[in-house]
N, C-alpha and C. Protein backbone atom coordinates (compact mmCIF):
# COMPACT_ATOMS: atom_id res chain seq x y z
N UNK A 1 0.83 -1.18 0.00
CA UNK A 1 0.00 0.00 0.00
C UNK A 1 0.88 1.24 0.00
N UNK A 2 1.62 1.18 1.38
CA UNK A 2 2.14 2.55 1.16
C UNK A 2 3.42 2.32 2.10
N UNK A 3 4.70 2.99 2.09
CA UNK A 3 5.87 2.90 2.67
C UNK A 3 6.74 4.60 2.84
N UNK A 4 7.12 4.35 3.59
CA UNK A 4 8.29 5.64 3.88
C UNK A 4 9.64 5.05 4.74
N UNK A 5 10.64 5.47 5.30
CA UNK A 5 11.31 5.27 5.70
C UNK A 5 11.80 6.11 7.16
N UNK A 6 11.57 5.32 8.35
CA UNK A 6 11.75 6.67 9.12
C UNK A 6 13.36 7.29 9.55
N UNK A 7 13.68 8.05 9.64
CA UNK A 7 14.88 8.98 10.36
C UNK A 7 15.30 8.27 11.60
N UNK A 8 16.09 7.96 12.45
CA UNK A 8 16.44 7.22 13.96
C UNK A 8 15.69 8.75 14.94
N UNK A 9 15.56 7.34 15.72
CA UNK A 9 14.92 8.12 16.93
C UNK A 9 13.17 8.83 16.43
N UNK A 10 12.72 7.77 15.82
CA UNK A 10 11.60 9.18 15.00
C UNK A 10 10.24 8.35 14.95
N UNK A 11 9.94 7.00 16.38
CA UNK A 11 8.59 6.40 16.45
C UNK A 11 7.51 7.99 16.28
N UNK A 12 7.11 8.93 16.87
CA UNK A 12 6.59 9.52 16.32
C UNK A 12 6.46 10.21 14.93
N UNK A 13 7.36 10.03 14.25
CA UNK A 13 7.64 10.49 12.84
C UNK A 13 6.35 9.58 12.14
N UNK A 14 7.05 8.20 12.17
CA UNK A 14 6.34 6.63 11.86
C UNK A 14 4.78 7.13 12.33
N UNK A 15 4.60 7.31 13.54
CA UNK A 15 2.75 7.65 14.44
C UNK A 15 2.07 8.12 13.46
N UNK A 16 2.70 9.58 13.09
CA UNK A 16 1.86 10.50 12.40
C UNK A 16 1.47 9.92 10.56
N UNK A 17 2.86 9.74 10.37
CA UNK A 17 2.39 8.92 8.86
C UNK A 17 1.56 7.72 8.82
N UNK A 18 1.70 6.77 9.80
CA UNK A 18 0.88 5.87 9.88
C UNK A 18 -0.62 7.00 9.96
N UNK A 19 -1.08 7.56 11.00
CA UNK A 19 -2.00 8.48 10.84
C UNK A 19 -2.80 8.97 9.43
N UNK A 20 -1.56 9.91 8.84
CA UNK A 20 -2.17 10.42 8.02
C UNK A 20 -2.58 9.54 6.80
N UNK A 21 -2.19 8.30 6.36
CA UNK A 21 -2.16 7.22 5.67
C UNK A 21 -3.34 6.38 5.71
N UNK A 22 -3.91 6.34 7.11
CA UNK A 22 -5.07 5.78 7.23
C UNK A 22 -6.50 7.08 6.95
N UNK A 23 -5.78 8.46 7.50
CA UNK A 23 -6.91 9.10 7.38
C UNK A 23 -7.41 9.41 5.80
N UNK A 24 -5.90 9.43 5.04
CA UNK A 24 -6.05 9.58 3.01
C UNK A 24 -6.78 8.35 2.34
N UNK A 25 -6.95 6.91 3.09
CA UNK A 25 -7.25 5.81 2.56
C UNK A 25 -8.53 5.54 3.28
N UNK A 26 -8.75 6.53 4.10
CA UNK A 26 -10.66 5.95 5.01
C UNK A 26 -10.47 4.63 5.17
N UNK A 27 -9.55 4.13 6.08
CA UNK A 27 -8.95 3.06 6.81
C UNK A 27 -9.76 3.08 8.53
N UNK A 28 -10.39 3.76 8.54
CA UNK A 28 -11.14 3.96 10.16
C UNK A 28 -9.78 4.62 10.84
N UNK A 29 -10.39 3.93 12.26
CA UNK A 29 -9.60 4.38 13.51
C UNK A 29 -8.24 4.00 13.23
N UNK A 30 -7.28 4.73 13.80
CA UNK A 30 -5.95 4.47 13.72
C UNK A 30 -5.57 4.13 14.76
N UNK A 31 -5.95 3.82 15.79
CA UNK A 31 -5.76 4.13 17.57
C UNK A 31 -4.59 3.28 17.50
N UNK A 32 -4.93 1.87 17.11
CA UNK A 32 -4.29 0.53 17.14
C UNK A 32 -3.13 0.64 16.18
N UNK A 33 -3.03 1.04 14.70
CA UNK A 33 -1.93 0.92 14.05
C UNK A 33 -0.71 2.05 14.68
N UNK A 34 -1.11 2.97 14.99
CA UNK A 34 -0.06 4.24 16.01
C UNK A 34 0.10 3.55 17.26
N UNK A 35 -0.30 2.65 18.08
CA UNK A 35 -0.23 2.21 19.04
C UNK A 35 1.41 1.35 18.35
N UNK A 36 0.67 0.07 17.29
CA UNK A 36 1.84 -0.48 17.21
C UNK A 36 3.00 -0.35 16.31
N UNK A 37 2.57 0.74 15.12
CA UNK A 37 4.00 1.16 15.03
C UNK A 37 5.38 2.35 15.69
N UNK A 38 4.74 2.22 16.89
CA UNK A 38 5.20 3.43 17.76
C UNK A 38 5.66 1.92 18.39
N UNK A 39 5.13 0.98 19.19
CA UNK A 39 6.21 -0.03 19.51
C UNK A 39 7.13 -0.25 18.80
N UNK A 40 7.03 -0.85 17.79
CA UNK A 40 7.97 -1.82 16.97
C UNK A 40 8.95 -0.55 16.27
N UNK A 41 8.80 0.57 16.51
CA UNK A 41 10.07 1.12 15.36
C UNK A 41 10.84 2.06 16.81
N UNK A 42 10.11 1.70 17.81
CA UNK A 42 10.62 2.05 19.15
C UNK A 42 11.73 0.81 19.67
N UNK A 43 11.50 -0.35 19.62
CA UNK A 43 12.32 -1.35 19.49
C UNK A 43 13.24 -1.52 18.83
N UNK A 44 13.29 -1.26 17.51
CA UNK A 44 14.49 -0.83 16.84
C UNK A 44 15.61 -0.27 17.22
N UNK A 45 14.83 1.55 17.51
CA UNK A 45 15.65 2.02 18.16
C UNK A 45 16.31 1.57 19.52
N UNK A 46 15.95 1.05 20.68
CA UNK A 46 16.22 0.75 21.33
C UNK A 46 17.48 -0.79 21.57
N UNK A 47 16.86 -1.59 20.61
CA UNK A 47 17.74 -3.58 20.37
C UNK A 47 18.46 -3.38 18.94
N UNK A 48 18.78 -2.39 18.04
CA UNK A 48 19.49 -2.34 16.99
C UNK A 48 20.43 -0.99 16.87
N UNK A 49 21.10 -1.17 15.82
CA UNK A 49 21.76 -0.14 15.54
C UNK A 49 21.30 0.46 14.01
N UNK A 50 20.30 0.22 13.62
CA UNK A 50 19.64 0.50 12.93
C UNK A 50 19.32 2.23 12.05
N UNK A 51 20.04 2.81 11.17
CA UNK A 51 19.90 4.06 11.01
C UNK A 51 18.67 4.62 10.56
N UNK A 52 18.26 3.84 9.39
CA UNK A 52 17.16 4.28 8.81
C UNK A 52 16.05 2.66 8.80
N UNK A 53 14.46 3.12 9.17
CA UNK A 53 14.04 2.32 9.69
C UNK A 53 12.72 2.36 8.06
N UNK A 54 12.67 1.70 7.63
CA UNK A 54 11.33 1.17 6.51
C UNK A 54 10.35 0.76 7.30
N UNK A 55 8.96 2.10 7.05
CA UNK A 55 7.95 1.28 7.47
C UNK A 55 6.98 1.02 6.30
N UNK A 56 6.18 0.12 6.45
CA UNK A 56 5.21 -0.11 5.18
C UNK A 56 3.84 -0.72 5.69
N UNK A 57 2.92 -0.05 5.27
CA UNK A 57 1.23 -0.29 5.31
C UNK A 57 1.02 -0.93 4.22
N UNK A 58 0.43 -2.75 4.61
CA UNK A 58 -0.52 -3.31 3.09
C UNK A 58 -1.46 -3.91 3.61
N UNK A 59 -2.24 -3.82 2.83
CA UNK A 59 -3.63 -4.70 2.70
C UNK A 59 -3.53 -5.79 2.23
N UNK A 60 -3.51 -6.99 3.25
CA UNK A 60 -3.63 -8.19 3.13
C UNK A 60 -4.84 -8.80 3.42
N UNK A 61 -5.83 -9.36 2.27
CA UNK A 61 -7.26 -9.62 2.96
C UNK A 61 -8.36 -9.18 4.09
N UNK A 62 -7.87 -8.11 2.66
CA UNK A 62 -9.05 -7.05 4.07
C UNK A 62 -8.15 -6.47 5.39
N UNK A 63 -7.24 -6.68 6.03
CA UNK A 63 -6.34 -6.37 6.76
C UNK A 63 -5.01 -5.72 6.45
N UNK A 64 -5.24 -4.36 7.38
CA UNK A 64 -3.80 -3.53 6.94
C UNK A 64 -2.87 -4.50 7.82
N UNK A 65 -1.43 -4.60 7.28
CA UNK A 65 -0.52 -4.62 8.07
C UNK A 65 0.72 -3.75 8.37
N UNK A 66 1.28 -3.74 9.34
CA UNK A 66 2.48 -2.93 9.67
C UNK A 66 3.39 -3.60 9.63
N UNK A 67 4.48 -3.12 8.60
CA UNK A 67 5.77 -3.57 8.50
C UNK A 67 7.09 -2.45 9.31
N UNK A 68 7.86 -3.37 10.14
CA UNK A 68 8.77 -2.72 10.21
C UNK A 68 10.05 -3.55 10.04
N UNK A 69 11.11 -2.60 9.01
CA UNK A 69 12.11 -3.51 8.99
C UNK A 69 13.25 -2.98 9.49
N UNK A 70 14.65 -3.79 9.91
CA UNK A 70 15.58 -3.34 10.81
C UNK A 70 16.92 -3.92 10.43
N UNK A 71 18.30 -4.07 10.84
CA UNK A 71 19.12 -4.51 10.02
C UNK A 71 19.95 -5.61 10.80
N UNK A 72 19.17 -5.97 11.97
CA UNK A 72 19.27 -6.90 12.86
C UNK A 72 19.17 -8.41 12.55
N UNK A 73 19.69 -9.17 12.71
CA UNK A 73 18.97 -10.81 13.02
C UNK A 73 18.45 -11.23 13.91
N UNK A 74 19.13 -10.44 15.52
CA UNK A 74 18.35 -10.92 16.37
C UNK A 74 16.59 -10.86 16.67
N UNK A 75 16.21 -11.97 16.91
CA UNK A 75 14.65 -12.12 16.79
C UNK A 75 14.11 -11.21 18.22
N UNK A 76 13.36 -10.68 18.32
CA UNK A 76 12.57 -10.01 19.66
C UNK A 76 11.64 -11.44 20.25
N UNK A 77 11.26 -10.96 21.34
CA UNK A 77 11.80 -11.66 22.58
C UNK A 77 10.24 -10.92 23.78
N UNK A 78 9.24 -11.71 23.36
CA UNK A 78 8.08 -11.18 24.56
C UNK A 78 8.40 -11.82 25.79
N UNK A 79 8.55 -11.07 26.85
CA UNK A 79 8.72 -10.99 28.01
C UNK A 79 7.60 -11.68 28.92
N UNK A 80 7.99 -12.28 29.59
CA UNK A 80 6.29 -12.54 30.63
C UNK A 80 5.66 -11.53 31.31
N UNK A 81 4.74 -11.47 31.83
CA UNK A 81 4.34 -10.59 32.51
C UNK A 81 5.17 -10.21 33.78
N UNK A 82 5.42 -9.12 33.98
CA UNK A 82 6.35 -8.65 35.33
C UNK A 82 5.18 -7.63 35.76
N UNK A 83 5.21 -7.44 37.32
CA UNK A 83 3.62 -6.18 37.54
C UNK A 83 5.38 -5.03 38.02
N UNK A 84 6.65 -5.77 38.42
CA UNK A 84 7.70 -4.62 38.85
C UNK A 84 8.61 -4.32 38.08
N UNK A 85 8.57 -4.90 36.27
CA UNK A 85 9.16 -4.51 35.96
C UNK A 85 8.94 -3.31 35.03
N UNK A 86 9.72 -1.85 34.76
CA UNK A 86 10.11 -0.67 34.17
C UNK A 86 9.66 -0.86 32.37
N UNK A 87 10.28 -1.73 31.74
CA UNK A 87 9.83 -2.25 30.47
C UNK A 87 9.86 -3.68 30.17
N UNK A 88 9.86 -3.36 28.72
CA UNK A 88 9.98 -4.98 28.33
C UNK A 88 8.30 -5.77 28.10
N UNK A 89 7.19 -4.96 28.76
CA UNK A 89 6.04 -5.38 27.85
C UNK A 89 5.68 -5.12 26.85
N UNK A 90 6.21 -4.22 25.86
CA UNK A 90 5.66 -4.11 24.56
C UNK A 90 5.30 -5.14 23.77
N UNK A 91 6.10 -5.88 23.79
CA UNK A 91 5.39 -7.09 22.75
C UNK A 91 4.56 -7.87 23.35
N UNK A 92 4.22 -7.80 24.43
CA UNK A 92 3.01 -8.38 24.88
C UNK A 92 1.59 -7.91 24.84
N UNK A 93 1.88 -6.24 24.92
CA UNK A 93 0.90 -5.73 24.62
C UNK A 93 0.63 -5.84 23.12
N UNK A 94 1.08 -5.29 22.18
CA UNK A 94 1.66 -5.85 20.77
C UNK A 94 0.58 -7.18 20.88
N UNK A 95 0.79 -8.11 21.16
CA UNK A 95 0.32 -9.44 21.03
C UNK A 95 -1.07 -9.54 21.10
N UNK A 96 -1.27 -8.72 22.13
CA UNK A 96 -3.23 -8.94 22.54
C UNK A 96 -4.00 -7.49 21.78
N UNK A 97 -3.12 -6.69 21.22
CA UNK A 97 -3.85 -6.04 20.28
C UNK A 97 -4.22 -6.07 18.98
N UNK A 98 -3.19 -6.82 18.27
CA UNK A 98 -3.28 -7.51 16.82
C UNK A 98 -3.82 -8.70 16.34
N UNK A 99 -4.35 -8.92 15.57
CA UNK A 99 -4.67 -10.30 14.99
C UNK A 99 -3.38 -11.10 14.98
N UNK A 100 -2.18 -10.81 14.78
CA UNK A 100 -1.16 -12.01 14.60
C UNK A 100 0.30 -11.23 13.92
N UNK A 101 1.12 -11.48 14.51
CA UNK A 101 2.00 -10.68 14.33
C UNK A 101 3.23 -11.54 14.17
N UNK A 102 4.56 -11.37 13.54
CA UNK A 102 5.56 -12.05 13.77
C UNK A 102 6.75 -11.70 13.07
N UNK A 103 7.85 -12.33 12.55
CA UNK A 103 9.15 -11.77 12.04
C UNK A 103 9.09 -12.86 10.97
N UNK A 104 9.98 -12.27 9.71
CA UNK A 104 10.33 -12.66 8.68
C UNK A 104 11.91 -12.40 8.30
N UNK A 105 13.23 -13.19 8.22
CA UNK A 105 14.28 -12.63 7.72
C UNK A 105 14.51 -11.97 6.27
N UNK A 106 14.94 -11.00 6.40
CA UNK A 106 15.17 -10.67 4.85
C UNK A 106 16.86 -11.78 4.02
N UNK A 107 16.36 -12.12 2.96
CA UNK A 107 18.10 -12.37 2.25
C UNK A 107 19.02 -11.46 2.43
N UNK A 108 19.03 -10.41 2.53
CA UNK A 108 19.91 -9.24 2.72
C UNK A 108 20.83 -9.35 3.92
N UNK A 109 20.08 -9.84 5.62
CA UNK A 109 20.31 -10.06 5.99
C UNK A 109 19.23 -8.80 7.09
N UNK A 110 19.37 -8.92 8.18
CA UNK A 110 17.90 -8.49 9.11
C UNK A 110 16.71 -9.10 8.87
N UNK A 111 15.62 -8.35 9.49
CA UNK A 111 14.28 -8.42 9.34
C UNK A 111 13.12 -7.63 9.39
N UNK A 112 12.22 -7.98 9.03
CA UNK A 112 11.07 -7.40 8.65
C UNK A 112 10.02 -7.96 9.96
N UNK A 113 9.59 -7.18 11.08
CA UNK A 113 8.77 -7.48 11.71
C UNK A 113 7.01 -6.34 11.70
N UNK A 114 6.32 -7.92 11.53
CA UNK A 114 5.38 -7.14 11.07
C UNK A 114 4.02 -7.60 11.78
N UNK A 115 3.01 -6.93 11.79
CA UNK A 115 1.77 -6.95 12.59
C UNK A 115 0.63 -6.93 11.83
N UNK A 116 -0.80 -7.76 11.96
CA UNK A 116 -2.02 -7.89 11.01
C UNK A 116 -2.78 -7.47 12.00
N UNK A 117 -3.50 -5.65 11.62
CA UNK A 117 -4.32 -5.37 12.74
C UNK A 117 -5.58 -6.09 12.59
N UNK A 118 -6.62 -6.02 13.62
CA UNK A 118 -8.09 -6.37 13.60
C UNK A 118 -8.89 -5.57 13.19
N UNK A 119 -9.92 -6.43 12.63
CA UNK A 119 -10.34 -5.56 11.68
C UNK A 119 -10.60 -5.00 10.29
């Protein structure tokens, strides 16, 4: 559907385009896709060294998905529930908000982690 590339450090960069992308395509609510590409390109920044981050919106059967890709191999890693720990739930939350979500390696070498919202 549609792709840009974000700048480091720039999950809100990613928020707003995801945003305006759904509001140009009458895609409904965005609540959920800004929810999770504000995780996942937040993770990036955080578990990679990653400069420039590709995000991409497609319609897969009726379902947008969120792509984010990174230049990493290492796979992410949902945490159990902690009620004392600081972080480390994102992908859990991630998990119970999406229809199904998961990682793909690229040949290049990294990956492409990506999310099928509901809906």
């Amino acid at each position: 559907m549609r792709s840009c590339s974000i700048p480091p450090r720039a999950p809100e960069t990613a928020r707003k385009w995801l945003a305006e992308v759904f509001r140009q395509r009458g895609l409904g609510d965005d609540y959920i896709g800004r929810t999770v590409v504000t995780e996942l390109v937040t993770n990036v920044h955080r578990h990679t060294d990653t400069k420039h981050i590709p995000v991409r919106l497609l319609l897969e059967d009726g379902h947008t998905v969120v792509e984010v890709e990174d230049r990493s191999d290492e796979l992410p890693v949902v945490h159990a529930e902690d009620d004392d720990a600081e972080s480390g739930r994102g992908l859990l939350m991630l998990s119970m908000l999406v229809q199904d979500w998961g990682v793909r390696a690229l040949a290049k070498g990294g990956k492409v982690t990506w999310a099928r919202l509901s809906g």
